[in-house]
PDB file of N, CA and C in Angstrom:
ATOM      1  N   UNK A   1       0.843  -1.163   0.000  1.00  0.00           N
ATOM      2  CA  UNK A   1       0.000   0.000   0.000  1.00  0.00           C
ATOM      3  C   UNK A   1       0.892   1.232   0.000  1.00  0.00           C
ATOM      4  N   UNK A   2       0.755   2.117  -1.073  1.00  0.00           N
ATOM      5  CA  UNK A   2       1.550   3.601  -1.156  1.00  0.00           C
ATOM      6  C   UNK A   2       0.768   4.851  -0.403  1.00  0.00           C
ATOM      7  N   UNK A   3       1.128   5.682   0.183  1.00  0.00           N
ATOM      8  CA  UNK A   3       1.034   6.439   1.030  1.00  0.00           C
ATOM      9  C   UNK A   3       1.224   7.773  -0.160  1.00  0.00           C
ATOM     10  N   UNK A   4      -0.243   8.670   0.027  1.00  0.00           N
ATOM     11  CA  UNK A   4       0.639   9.611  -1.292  1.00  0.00           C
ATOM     12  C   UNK A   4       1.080  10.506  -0.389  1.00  0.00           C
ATOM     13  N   UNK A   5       2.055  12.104  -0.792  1.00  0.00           N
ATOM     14  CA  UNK A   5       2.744  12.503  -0.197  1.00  0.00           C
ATOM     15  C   UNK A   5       1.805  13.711  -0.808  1.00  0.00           C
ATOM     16  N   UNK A   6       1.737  14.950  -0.286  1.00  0.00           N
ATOM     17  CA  UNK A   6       1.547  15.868  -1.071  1.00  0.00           C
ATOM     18  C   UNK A   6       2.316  16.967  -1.664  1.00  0.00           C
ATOM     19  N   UNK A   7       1.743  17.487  -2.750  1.00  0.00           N
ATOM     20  CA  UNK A   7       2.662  18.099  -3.750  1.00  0.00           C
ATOM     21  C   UNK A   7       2.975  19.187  -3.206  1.00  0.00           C
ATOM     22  N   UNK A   8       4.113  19.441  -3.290  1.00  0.00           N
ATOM     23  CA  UNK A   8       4.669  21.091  -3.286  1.00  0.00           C
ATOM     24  C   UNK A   8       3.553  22.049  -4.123  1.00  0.00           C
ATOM     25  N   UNK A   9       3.335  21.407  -5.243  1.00  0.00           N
ATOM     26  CA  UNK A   9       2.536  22.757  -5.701  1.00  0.00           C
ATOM     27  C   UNK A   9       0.993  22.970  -5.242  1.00  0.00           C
ATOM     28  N   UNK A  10       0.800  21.826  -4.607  1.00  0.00           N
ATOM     29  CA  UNK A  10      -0.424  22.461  -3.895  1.00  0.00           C
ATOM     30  C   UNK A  10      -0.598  23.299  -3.004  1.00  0.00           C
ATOM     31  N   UNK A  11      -2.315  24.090  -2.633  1.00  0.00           N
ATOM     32  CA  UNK A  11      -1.938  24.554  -1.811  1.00  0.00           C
ATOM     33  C   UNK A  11      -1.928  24.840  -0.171  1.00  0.00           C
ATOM     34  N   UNK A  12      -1.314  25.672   0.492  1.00  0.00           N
ATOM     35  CA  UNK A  12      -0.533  25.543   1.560  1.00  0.00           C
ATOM     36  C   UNK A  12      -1.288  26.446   2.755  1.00  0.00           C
ATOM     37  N   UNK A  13      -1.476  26.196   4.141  1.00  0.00           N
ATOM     38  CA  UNK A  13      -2.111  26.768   5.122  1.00  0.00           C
ATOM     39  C   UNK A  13      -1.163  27.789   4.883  1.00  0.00           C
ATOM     40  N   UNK A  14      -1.996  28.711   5.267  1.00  0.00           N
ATOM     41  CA  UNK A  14      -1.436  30.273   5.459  1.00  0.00           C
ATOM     42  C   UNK A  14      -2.022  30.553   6.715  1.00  0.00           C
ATOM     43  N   UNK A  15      -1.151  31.921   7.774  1.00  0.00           N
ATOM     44  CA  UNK A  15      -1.694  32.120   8.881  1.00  0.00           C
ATOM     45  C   UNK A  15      -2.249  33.759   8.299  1.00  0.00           C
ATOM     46  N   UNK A  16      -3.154  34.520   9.445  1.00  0.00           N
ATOM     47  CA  UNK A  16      -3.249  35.690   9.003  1.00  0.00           C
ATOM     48  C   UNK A  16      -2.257  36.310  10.065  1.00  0.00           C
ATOM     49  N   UNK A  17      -1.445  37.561   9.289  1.00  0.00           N
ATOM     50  CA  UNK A  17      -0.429  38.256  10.278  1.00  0.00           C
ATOM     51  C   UNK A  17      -1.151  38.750  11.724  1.00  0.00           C
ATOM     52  N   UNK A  18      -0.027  38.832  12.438  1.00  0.00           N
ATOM     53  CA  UNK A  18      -0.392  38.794  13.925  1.00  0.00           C
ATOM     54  C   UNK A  18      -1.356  40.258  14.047  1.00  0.00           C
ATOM     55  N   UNK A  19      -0.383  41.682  13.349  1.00  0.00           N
ATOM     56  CA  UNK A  19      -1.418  43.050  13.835  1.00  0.00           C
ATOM     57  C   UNK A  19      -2.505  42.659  13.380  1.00  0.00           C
ATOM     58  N   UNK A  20      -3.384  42.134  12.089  1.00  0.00           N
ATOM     59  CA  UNK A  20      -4.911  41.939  11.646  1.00  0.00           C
ATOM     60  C   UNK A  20      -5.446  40.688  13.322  1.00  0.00           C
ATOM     61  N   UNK A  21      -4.655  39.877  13.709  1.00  0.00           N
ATOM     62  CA  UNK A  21      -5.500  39.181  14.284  1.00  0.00           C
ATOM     63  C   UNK A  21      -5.345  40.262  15.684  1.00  0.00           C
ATOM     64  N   UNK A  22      -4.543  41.321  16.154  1.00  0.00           N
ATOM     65  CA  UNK A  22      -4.247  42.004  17.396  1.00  0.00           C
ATOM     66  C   UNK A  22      -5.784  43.160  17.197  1.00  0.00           C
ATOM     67  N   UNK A  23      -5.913  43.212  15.956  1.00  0.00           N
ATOM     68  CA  UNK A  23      -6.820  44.179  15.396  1.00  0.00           C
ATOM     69  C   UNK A  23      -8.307  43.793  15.751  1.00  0.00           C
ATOM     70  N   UNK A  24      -8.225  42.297  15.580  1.00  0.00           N
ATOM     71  CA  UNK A  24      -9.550  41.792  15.277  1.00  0.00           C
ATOM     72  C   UNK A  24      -9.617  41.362  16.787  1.00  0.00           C
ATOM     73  N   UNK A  25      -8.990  41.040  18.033  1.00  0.00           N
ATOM     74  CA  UNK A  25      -9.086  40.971  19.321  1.00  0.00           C
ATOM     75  C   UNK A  25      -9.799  42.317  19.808  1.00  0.00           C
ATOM     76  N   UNK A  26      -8.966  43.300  19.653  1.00  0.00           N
ATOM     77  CA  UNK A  26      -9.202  44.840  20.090  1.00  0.00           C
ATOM     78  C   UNK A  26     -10.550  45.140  20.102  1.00  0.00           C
ATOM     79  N   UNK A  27     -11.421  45.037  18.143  1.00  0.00           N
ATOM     80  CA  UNK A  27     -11.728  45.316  17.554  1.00  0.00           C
ATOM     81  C   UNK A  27     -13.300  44.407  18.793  1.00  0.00           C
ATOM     82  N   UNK A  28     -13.112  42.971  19.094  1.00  0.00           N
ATOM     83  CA  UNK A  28     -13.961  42.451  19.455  1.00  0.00           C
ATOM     84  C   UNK A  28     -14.258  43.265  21.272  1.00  0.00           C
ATOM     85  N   UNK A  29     -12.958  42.832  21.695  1.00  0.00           N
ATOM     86  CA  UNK A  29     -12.852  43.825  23.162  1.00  0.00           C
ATOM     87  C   UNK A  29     -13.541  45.003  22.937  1.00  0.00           C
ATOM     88  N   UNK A  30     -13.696  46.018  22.078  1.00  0.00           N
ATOM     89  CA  UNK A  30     -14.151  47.533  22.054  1.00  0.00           C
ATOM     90  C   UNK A  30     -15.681  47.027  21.855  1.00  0.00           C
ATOM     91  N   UNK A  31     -16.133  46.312  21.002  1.00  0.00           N
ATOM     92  CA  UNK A  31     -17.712  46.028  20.298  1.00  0.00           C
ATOM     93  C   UNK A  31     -17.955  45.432  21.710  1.00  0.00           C
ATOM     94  N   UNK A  32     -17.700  44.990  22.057  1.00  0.00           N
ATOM     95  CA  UNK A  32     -18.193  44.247  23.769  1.00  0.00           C
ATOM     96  C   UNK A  32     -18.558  45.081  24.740  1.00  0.00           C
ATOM     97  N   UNK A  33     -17.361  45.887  24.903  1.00  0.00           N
ATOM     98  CA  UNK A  33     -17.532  46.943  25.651  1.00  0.00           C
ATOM     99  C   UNK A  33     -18.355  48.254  25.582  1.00  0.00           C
ATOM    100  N   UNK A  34     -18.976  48.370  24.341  1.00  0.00           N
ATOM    101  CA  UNK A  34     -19.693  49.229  23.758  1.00  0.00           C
ATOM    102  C   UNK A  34     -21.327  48.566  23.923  1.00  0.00           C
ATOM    103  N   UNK A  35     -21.357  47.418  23.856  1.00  0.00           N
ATOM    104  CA  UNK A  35     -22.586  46.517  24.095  1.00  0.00           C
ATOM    105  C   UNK A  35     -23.067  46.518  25.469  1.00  0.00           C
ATOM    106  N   UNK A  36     -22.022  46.368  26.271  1.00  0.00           N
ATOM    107  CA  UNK A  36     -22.461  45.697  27.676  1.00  0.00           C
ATOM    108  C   UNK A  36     -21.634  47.130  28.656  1.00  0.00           C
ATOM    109  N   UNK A  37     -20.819  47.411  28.381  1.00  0.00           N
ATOM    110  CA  UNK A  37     -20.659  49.108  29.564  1.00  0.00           C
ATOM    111  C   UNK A  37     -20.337  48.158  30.891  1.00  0.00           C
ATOM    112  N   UNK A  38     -19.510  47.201  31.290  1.00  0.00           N
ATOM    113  CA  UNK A  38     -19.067  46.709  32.406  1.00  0.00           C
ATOM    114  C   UNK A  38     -17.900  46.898  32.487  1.00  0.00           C
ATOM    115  N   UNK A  39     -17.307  46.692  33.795  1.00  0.00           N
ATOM    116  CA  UNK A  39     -16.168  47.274  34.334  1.00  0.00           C
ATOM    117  C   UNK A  39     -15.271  45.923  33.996  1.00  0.00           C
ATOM    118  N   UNK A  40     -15.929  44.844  33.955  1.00  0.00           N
ATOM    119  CA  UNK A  40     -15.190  43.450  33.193  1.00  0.00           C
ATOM    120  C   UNK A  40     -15.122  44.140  31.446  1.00  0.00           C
ATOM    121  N   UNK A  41     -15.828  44.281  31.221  1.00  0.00           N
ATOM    122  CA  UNK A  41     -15.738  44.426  29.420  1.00  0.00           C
ATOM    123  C   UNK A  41     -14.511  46.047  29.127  1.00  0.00           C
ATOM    124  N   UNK A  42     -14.526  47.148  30.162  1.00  0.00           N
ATOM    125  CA  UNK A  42     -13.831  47.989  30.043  1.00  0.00           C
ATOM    126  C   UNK A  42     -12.254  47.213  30.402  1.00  0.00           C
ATOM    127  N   UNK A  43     -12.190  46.693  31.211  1.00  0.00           N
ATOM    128  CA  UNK A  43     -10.654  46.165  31.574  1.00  0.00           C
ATOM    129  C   UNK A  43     -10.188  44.995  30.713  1.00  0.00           C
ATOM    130  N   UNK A  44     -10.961  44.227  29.954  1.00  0.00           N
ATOM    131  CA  UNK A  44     -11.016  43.289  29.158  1.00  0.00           C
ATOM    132  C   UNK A  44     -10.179  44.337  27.327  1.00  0.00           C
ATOM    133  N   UNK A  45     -11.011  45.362  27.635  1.00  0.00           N
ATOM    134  CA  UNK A  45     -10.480  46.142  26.286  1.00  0.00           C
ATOM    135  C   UNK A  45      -9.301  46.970  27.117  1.00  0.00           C
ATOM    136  N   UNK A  46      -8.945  47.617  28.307  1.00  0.00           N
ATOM    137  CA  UNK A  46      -7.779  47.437  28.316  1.00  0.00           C
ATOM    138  C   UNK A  46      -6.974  46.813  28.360  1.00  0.00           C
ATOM    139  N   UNK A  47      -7.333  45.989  28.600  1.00  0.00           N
ATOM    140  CA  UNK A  47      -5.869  44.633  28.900  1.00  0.00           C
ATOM    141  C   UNK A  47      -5.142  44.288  27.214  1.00  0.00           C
ATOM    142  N   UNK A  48      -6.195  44.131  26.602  1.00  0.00           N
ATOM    143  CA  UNK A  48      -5.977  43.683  25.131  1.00  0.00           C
ATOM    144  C   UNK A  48      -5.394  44.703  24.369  1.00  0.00           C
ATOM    145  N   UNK A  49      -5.569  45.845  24.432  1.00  0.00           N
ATOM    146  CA  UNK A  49      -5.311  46.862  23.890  1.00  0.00           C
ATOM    147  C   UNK A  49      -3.730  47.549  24.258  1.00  0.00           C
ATOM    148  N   UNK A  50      -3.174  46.776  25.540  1.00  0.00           N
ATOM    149  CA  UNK A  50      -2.153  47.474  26.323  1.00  0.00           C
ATOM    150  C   UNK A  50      -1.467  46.536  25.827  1.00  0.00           C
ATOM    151  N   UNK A  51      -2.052  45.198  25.881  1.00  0.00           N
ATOM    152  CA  UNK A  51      -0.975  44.353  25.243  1.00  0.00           C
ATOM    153  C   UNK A  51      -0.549  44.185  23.919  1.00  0.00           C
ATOM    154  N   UNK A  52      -1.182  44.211  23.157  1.00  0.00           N
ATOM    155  CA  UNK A  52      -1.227  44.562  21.614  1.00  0.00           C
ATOM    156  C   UNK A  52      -0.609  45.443  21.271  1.00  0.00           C
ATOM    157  N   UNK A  53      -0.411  46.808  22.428  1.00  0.00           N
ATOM    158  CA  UNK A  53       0.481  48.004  22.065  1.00  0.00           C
ATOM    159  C   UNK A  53       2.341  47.453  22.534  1.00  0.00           C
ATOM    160  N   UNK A  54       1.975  46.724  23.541  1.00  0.00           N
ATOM    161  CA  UNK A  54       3.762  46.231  24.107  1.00  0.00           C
ATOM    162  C   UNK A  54       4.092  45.148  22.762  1.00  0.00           C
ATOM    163  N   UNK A  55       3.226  44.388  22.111  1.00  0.00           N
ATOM    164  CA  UNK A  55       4.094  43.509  21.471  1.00  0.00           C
ATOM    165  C   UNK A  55       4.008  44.230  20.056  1.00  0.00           C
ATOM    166  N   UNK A  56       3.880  45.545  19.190  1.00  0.00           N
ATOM    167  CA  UNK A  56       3.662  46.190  18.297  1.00  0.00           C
ATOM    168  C   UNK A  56       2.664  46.008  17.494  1.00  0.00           C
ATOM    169  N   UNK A  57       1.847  45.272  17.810  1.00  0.00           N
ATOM    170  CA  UNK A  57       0.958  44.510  16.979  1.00  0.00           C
ATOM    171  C   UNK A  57      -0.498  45.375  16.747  1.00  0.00           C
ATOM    172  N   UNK A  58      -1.028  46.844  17.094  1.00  0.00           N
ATOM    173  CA  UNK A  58      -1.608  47.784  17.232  1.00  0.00           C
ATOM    174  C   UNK A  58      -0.913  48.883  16.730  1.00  0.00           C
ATOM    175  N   UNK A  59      -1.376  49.275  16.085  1.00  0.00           N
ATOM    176  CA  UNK A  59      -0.705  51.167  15.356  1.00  0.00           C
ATOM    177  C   UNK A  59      -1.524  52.028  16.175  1.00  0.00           C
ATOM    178  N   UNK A  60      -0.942  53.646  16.621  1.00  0.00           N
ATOM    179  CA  UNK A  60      -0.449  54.414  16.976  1.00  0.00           C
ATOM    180  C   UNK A  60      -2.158  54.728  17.080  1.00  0.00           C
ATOM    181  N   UNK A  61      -2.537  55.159  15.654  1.00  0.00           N
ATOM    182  CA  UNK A  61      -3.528  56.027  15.764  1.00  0.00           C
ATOM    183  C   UNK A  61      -4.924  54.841  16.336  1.00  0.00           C
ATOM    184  N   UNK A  62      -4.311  53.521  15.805  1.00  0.00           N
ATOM    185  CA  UNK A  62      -5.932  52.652  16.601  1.00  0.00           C
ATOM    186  C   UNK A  62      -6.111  52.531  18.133  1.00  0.00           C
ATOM    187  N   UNK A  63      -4.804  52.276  18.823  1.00  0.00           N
ATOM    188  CA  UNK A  63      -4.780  52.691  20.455  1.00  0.00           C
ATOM    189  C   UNK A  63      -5.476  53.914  20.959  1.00  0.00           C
ATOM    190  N   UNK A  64      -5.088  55.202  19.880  1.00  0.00           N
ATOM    191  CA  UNK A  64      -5.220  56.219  20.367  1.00  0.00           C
ATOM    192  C   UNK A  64      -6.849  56.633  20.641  1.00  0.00           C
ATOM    193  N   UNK A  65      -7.416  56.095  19.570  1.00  0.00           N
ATOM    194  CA  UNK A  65      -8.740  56.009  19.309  1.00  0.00           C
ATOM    195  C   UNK A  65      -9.419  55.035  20.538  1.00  0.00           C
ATOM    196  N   UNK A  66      -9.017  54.080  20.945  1.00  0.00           N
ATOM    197  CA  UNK A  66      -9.596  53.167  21.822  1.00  0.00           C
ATOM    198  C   UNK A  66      -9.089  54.349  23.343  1.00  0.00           C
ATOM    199  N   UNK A  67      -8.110  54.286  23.402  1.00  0.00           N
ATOM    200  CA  UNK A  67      -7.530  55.583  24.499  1.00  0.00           C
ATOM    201  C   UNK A  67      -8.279  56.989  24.902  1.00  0.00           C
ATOM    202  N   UNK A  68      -9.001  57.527  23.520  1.00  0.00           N
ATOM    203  CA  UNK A  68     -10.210  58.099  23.671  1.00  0.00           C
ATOM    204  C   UNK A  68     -11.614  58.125  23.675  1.00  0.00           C
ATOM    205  N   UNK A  69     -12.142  56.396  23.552  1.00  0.00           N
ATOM    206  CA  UNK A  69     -13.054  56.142  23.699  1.00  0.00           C
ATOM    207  C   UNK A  69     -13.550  56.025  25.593  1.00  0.00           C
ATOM    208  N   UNK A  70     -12.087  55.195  25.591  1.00  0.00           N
ATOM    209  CA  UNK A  70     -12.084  55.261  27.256  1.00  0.00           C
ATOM    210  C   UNK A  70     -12.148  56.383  28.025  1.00  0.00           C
ATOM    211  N   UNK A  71     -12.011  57.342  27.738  1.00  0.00           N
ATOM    212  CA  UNK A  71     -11.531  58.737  28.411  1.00  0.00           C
ATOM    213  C   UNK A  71     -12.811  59.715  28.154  1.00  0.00           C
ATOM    214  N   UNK A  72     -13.907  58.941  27.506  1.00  0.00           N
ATOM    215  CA  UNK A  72     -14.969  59.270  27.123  1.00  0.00           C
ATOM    216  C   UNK A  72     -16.499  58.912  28.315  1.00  0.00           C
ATOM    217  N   UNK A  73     -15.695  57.808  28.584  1.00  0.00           N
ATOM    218  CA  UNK A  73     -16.797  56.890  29.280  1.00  0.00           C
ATOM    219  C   UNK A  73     -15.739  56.531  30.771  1.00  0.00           C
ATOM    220  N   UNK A  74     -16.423  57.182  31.331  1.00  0.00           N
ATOM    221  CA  UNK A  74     -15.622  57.230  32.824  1.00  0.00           C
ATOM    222  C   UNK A  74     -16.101  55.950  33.647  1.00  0.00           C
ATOM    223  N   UNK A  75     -15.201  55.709  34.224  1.00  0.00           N
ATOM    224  CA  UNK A  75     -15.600  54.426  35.058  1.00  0.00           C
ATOM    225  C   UNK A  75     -16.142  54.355  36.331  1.00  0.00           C
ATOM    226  N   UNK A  76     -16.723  55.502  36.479  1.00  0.00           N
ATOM    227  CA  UNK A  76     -18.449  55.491  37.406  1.00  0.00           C
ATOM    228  C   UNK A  76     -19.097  55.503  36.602  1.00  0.00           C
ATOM    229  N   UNK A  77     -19.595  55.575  35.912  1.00  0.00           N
ATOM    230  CA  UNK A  77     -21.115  55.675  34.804  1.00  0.00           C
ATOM    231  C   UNK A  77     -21.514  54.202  34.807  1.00  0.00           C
ATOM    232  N   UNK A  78     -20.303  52.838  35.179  1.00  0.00           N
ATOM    233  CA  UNK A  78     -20.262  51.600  34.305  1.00  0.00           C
ATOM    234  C   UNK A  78     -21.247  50.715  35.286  1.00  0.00           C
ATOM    235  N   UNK A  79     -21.746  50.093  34.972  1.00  0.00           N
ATOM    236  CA  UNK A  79     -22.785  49.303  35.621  1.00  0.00           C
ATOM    237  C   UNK A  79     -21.989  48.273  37.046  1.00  0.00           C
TER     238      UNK A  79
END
């Protein structure tokens, strides 16, 4: 019994780069937090957002934007 091997020219898993998936974390953290206004869902989008900024994986102006969403919505108002 032969075992087939597969071809080089087929094709091949690809990952998606890390900033689109740091993007699409953020992106879910902020829509959450915008839904539900909890002090879990606000620290949940900071945490993600702080970390995404230490490993470069977030640009300048999308932090900044999440940085002023927060600064928008004070954390007495939050349920």
């Amino acid at each position: 019994m032969k075992a087939s091997t597969p071809s080089s020219s087929g094709s091949k898993a690809t990952t998606t780069p890390r900033h689109l998936q740091a993007t699409a974390i953020v992106g879910g953290a902020l829509i959450g937090f915008l839904v539900m206004k909890t002090r879990e869902a606000r620290s949940q989008l900071e945490n993600v957002t702080h970390t995404a900024c230490l490993q470069g994986d977030l640009s300048a102006q999308d932090a900044a934007l999440v940085h002023q969403l927060l600064a928008a919505s004070p954390r007495t108002n939050l349920i």
